[in-house]
N, C-alpha and C. Protein backbone atom coordinates (compact mmCIF):
# COMPACT_ATOMS: atom_id res chain seq x y z
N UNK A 1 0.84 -1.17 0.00
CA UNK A 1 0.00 0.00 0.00
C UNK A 1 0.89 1.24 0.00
N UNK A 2 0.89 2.44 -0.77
CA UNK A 2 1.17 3.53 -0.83
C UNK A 2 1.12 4.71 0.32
N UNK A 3 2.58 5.04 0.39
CA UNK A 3 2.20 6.07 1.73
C UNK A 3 1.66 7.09 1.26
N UNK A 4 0.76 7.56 2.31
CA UNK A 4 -0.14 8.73 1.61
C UNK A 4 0.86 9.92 2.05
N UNK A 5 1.33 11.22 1.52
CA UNK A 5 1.75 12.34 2.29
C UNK A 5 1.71 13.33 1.01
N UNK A 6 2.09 14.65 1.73
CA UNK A 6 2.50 15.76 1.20
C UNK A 6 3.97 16.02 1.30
N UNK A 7 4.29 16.78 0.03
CA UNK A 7 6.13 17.15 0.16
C UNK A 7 5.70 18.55 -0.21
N UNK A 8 6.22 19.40 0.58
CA UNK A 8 7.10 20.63 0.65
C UNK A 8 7.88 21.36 1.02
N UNK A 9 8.71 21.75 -0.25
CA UNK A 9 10.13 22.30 0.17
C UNK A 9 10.46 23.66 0.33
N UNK A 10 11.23 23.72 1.15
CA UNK A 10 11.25 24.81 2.19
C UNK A 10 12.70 25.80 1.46
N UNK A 11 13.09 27.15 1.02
CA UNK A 11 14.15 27.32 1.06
C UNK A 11 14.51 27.86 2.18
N UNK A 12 15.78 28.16 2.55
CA UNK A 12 16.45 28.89 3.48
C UNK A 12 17.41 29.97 2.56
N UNK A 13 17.22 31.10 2.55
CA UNK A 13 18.16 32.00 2.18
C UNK A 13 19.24 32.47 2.90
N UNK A 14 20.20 32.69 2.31
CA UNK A 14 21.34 32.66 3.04
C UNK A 14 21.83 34.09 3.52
N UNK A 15 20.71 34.97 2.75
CA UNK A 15 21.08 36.41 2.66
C UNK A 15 20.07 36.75 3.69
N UNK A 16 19.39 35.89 5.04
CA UNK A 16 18.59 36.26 5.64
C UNK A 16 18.60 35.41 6.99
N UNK A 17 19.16 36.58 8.17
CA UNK A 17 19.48 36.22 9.67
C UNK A 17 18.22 35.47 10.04
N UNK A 18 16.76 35.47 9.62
CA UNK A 18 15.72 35.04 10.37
C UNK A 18 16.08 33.17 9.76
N UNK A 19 16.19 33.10 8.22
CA UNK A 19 16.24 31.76 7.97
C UNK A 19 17.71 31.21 7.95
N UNK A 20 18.77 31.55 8.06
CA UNK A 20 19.94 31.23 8.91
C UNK A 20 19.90 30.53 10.28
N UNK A 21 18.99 30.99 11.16
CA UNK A 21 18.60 31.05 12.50
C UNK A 21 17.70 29.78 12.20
N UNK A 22 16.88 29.68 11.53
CA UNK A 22 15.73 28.16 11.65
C UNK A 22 16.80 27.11 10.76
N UNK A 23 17.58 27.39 9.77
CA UNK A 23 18.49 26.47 9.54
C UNK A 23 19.46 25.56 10.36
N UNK A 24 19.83 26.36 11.14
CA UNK A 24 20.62 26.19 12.50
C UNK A 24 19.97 25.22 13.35
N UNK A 25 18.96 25.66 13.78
CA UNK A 25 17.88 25.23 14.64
C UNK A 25 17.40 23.95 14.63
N UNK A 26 17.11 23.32 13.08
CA UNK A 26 16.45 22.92 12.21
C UNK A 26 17.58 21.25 12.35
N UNK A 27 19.29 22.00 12.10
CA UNK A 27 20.01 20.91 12.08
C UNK A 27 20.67 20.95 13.70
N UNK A 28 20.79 21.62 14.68
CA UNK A 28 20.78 21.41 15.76
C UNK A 28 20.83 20.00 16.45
N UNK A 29 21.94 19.92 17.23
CA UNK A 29 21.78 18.66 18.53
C UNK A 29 20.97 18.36 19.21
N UNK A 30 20.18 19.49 19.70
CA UNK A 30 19.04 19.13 20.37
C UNK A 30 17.54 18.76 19.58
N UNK A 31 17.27 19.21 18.17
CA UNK A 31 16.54 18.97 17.76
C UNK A 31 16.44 17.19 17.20
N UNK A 32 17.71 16.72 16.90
CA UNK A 32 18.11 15.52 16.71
C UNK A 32 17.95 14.95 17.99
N UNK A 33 17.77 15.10 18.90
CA UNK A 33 17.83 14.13 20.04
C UNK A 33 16.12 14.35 21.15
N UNK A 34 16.00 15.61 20.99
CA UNK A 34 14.11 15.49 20.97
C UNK A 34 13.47 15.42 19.82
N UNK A 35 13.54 15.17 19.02
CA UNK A 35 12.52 14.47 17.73
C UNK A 35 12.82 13.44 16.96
N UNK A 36 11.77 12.92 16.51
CA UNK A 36 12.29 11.68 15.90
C UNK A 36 12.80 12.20 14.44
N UNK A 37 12.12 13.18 13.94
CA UNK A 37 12.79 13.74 12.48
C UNK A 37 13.18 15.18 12.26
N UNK A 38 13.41 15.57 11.42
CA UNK A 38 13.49 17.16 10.98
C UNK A 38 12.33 17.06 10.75
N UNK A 39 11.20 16.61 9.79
CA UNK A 39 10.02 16.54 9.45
C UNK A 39 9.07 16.89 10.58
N UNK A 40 9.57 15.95 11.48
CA UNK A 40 8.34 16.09 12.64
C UNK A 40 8.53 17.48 13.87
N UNK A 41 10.11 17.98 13.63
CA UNK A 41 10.19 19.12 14.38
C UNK A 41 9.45 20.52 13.81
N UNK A 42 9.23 20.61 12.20
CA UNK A 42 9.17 21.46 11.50
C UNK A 42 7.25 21.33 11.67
N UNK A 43 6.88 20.14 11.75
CA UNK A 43 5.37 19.77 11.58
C UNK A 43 4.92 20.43 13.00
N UNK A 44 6.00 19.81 14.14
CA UNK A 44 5.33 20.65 15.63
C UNK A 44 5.42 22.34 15.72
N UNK A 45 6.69 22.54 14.88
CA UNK A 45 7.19 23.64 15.05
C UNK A 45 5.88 25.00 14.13
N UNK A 46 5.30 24.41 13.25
CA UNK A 46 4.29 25.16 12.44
C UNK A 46 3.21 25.07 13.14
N UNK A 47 2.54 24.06 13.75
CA UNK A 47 1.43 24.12 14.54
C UNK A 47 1.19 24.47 15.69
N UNK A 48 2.57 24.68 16.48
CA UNK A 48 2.93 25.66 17.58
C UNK A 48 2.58 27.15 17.53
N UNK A 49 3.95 27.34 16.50
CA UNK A 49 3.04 29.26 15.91
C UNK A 49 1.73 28.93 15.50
N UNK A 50 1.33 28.58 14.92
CA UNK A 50 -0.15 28.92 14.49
C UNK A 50 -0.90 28.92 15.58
N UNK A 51 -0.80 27.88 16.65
CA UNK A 51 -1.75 27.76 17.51
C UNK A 51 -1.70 28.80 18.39
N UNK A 52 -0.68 29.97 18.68
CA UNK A 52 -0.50 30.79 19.22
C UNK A 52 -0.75 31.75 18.47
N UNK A 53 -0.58 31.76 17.15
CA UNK A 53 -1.05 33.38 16.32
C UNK A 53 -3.08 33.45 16.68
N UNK A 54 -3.48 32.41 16.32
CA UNK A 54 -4.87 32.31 17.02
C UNK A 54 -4.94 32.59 18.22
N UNK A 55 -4.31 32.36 18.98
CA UNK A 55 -4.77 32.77 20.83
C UNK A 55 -4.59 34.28 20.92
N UNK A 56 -3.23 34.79 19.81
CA UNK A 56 -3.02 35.54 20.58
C UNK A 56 -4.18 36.96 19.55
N UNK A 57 -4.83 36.59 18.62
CA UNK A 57 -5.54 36.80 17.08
C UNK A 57 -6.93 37.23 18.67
N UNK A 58 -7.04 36.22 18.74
CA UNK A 58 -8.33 36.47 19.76
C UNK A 58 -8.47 37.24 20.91
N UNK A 59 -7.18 37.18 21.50
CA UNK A 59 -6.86 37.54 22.80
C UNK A 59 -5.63 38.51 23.05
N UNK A 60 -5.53 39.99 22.14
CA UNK A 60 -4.85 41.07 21.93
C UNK A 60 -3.71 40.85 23.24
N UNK A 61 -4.10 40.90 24.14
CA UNK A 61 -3.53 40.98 25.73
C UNK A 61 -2.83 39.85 25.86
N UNK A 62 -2.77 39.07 25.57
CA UNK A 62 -2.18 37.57 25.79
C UNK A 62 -0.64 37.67 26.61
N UNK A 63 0.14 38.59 25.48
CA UNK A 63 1.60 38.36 25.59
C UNK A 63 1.72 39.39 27.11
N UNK A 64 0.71 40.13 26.90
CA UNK A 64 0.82 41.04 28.50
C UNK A 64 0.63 40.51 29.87
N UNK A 65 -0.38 40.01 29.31
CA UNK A 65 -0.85 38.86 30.92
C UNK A 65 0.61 37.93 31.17
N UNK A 66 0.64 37.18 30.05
CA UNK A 66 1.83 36.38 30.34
C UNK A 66 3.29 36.86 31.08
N UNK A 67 3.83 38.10 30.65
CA UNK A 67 4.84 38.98 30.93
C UNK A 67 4.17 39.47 32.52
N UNK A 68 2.71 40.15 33.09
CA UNK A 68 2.95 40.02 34.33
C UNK A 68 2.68 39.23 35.08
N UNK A 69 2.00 37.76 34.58
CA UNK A 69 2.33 36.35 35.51
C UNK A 69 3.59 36.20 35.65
N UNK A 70 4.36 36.41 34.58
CA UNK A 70 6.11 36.07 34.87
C UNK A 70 5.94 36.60 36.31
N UNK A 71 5.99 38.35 35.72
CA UNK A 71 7.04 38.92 37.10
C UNK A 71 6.02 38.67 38.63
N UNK A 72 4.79 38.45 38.72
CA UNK A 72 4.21 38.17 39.74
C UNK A 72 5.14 37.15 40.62
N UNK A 73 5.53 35.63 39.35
CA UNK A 73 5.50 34.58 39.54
C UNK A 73 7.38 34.73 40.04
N UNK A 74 7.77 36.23 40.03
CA UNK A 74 9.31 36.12 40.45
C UNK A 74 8.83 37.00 41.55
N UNK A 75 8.27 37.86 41.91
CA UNK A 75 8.05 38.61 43.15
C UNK A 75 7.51 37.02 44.04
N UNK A 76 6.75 36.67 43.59
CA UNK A 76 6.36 35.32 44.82
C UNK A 76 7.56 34.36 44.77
N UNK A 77 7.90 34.25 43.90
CA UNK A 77 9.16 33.24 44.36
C UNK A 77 10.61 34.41 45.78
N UNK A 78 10.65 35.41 45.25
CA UNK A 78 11.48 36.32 45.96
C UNK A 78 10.98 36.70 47.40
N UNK A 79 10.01 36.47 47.77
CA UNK A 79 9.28 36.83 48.69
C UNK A 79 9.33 35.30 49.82
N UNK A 80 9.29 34.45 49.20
CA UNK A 80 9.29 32.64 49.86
C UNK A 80 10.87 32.64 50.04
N UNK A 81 11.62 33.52 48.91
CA UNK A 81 13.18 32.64 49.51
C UNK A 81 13.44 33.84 50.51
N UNK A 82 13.45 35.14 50.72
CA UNK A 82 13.37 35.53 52.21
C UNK A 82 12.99 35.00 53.07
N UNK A 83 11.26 34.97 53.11
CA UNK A 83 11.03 34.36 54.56
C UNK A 83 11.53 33.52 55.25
N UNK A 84 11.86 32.40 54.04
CA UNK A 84 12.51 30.73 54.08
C UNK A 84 13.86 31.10 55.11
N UNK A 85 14.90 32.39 54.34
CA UNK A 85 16.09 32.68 54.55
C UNK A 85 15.66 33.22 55.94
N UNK A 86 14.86 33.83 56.16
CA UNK A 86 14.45 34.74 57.74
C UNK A 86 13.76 33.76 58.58
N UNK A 87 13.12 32.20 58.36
CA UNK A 87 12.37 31.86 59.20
C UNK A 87 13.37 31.29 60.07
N UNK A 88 14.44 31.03 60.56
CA UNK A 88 15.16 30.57 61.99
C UNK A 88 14.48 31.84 63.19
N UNK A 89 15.07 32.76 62.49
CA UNK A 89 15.03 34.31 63.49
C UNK A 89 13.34 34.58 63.83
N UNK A 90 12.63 34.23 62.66
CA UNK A 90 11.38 34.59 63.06
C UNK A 90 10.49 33.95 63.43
N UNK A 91 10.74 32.47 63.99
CA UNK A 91 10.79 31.61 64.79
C UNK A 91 11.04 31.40 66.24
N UNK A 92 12.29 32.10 66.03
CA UNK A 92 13.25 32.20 67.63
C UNK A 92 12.21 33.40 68.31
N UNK A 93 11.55 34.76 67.40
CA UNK A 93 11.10 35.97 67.81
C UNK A 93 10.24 35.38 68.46
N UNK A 94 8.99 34.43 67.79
CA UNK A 94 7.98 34.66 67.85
C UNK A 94 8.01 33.61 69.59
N UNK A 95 9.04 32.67 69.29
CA UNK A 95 9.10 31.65 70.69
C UNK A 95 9.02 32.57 71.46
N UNK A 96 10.25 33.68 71.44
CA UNK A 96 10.55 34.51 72.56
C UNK A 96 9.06 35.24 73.26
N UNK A 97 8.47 35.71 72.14
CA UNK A 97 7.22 36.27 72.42
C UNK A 97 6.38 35.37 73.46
N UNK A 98 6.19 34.38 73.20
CA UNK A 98 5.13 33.31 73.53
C UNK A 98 5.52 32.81 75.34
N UNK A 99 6.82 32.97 75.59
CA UNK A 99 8.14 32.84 76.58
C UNK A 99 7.17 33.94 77.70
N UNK A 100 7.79 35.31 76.96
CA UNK A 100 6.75 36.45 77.40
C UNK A 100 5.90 36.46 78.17
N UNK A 101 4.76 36.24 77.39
CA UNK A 101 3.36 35.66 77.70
C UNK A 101 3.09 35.01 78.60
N UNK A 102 3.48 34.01 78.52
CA UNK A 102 3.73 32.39 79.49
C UNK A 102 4.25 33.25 80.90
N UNK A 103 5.24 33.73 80.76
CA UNK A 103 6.02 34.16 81.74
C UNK A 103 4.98 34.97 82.42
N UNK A 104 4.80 35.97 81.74
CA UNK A 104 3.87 37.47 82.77
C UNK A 104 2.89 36.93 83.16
N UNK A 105 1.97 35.96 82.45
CA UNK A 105 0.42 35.52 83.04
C UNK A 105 0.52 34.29 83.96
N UNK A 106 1.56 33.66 84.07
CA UNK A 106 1.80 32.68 85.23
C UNK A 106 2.25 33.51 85.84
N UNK A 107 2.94 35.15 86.06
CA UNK A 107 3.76 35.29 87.71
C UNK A 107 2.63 36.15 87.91
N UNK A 108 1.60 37.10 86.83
CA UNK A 108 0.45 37.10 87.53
C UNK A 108 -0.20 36.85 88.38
N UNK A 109 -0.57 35.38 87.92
CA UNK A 109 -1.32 34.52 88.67
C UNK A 109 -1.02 33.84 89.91
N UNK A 110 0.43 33.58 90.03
CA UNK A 110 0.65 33.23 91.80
C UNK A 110 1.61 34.58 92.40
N UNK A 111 1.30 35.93 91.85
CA UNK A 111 2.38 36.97 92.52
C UNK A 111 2.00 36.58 94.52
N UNK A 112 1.00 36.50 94.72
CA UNK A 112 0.57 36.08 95.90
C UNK A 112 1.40 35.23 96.41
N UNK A 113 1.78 34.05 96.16
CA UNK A 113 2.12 32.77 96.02
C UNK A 113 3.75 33.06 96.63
N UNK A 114 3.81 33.73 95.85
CA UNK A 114 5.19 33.87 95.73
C UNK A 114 5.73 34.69 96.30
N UNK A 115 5.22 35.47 97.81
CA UNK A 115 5.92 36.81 97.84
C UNK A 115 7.04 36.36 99.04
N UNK A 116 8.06 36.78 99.15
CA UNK A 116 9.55 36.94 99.39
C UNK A 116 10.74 36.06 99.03
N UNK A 117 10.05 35.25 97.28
CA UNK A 117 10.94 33.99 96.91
C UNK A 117 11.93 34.86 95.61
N UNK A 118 12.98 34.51 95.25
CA UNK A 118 13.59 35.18 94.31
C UNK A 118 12.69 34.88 93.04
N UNK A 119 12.77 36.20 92.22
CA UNK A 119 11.95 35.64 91.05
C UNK A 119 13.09 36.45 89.86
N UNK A 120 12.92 35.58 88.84
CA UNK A 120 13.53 35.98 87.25
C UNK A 120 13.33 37.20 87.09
N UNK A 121 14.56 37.80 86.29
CA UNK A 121 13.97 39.21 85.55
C UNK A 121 12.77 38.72 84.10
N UNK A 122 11.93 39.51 84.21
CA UNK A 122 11.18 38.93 82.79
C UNK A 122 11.60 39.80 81.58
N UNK A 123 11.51 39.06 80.75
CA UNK A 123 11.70 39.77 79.69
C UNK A 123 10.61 40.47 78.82
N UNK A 124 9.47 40.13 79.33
CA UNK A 124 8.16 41.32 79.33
C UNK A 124 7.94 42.58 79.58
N UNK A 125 8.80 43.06 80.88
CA UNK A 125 8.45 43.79 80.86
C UNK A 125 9.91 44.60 81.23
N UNK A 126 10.62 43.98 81.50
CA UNK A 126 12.13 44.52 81.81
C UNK A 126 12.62 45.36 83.01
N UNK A 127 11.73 45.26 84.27
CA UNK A 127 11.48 45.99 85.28
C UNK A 127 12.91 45.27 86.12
N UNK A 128 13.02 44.19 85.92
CA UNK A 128 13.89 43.57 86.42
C UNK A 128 13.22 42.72 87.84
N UNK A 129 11.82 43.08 88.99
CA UNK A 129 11.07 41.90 89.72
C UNK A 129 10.83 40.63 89.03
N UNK A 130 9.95 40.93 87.77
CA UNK A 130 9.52 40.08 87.27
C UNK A 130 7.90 40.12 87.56
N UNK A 131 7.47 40.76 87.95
CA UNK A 131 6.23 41.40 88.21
C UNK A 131 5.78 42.74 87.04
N UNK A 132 4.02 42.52 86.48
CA UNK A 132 3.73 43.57 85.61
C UNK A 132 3.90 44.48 86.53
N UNK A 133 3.87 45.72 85.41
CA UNK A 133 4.11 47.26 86.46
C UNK A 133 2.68 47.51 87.04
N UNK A 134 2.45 48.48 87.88
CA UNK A 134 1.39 48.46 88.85
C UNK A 134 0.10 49.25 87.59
N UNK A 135 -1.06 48.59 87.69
CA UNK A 135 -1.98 49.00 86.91
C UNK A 135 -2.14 48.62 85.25
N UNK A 136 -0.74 47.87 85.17
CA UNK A 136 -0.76 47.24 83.74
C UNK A 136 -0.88 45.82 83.79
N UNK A 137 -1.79 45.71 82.52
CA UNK A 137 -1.89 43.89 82.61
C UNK A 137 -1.23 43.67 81.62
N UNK A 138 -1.24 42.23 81.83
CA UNK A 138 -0.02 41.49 80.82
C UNK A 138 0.01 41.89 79.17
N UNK A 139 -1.15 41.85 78.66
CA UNK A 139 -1.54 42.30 77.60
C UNK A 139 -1.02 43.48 77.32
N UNK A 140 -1.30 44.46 78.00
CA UNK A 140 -0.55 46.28 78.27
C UNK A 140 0.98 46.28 77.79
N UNK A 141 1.55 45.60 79.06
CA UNK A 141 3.19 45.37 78.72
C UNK A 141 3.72 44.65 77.06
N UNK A 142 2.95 43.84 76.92
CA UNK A 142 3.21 42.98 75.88
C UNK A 142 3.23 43.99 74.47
N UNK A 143 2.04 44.53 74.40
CA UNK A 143 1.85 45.65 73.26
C UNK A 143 2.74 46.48 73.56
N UNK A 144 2.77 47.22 74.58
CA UNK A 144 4.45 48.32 74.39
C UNK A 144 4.88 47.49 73.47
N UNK A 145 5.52 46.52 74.09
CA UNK A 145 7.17 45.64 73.68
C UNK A 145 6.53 45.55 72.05
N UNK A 146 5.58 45.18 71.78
CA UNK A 146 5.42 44.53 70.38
C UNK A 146 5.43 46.14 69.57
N UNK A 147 5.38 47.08 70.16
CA UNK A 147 4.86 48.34 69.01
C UNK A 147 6.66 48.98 68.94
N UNK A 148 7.19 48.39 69.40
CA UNK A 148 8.97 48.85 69.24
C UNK A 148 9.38 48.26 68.33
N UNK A 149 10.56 49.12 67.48
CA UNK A 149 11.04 48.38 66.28
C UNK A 149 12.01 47.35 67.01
N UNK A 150 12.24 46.20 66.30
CA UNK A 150 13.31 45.38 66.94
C UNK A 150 14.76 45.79 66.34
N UNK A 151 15.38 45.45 67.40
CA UNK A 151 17.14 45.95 67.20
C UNK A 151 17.25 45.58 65.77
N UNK A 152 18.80 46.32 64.93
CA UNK A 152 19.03 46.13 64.03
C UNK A 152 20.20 44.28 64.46
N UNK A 153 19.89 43.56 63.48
CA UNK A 153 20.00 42.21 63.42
C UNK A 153 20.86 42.02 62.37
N UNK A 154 22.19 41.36 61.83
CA UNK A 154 22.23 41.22 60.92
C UNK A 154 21.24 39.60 59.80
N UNK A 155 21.01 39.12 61.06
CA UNK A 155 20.46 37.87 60.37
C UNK A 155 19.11 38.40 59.80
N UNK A 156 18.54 39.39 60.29
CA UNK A 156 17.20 40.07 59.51
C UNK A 156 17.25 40.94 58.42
N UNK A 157 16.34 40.47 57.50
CA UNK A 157 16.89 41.38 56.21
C UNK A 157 15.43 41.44 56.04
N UNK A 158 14.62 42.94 55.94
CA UNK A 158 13.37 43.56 55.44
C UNK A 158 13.03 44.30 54.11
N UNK A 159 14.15 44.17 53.71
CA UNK A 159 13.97 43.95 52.44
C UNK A 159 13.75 43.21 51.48
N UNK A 160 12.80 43.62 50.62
CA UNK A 160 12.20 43.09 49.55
C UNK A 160 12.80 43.00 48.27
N UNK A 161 14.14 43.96 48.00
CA UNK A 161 14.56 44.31 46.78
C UNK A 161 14.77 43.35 45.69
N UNK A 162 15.00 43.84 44.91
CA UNK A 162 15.29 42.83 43.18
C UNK A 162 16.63 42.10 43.19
């Protein structure tokens, strides 16, 4: 039985960087080793553009959307390898915080308990007893501390830059 097909031949001019460039391409290492032919690279390679001159025929905006999914899709990647790079420290912060907490609302709760035993300096409130200050509750002290910038760190980096 007869193979059924079409033949057409293609020139490449030599006086022209665009078909120089698909010549190249065309006989390329890599094209030899992802395709099974020149035939079949040239067959994907035409129905590729086309299928995109239609999308993009329909859909004026196409190449724009695409260009700011890119850069979205590098601001979110830039944004994960900070935190990633910052989460030891902002980890250790947030323990410390929680330390805090724990700390002021348990000596709160037995200051009674406890009166003429040595007690910790807290780091809540930095009075050095270890007792909230008179008329402030734990909550009170805690917000001061949280509305202060934290020391300059070198392991903290707040920047976002490019």
């Amino acid at each position: 039985m007869a193979e059924k097909s079409w033949n057409k031949n293609v020139r490449f001019n030599r006086n022209s960087e665009s078909a120089m460039q698909a010549w190249s391409l065309l006989h390329s290492d890599e094209v030899e080793k992802e395709f099974k032919s020149q035939n079949e690279f040239v067959i994907c390679a035409i129905n590729d553009y086309y299928e995109r001159h239609l999308r993009k025929k329909r859909d004026p905006y196409l190449e724009t959307r695409e260009k700011e999914d890119a850069f979205v899709e590098r601001i979110v990647a830039q944004a994960a390898e900070k935190t990633l790079a910052n989460l030891p420290t902002l980890a250790g912060m947030y323990l410390i915080q929680q330390q805090a907490v724990l700390t002021a609302g348990f000596q709160s709760t037995v200051a009674g308990a406890n009166a003429g035993m040595p007690v910790m300096p807290s780091p809540a409130n930095g009075n050095g007893n270890g007792r909230i200050k008179q008329g402030h509750t734990a909550e009170a002290v805690l917000g001061e501390s949280a509305e202060e910038e934290p020391e300059d760190n070198e392991f903290l980096d707040y920047s976002f830059g490019v």
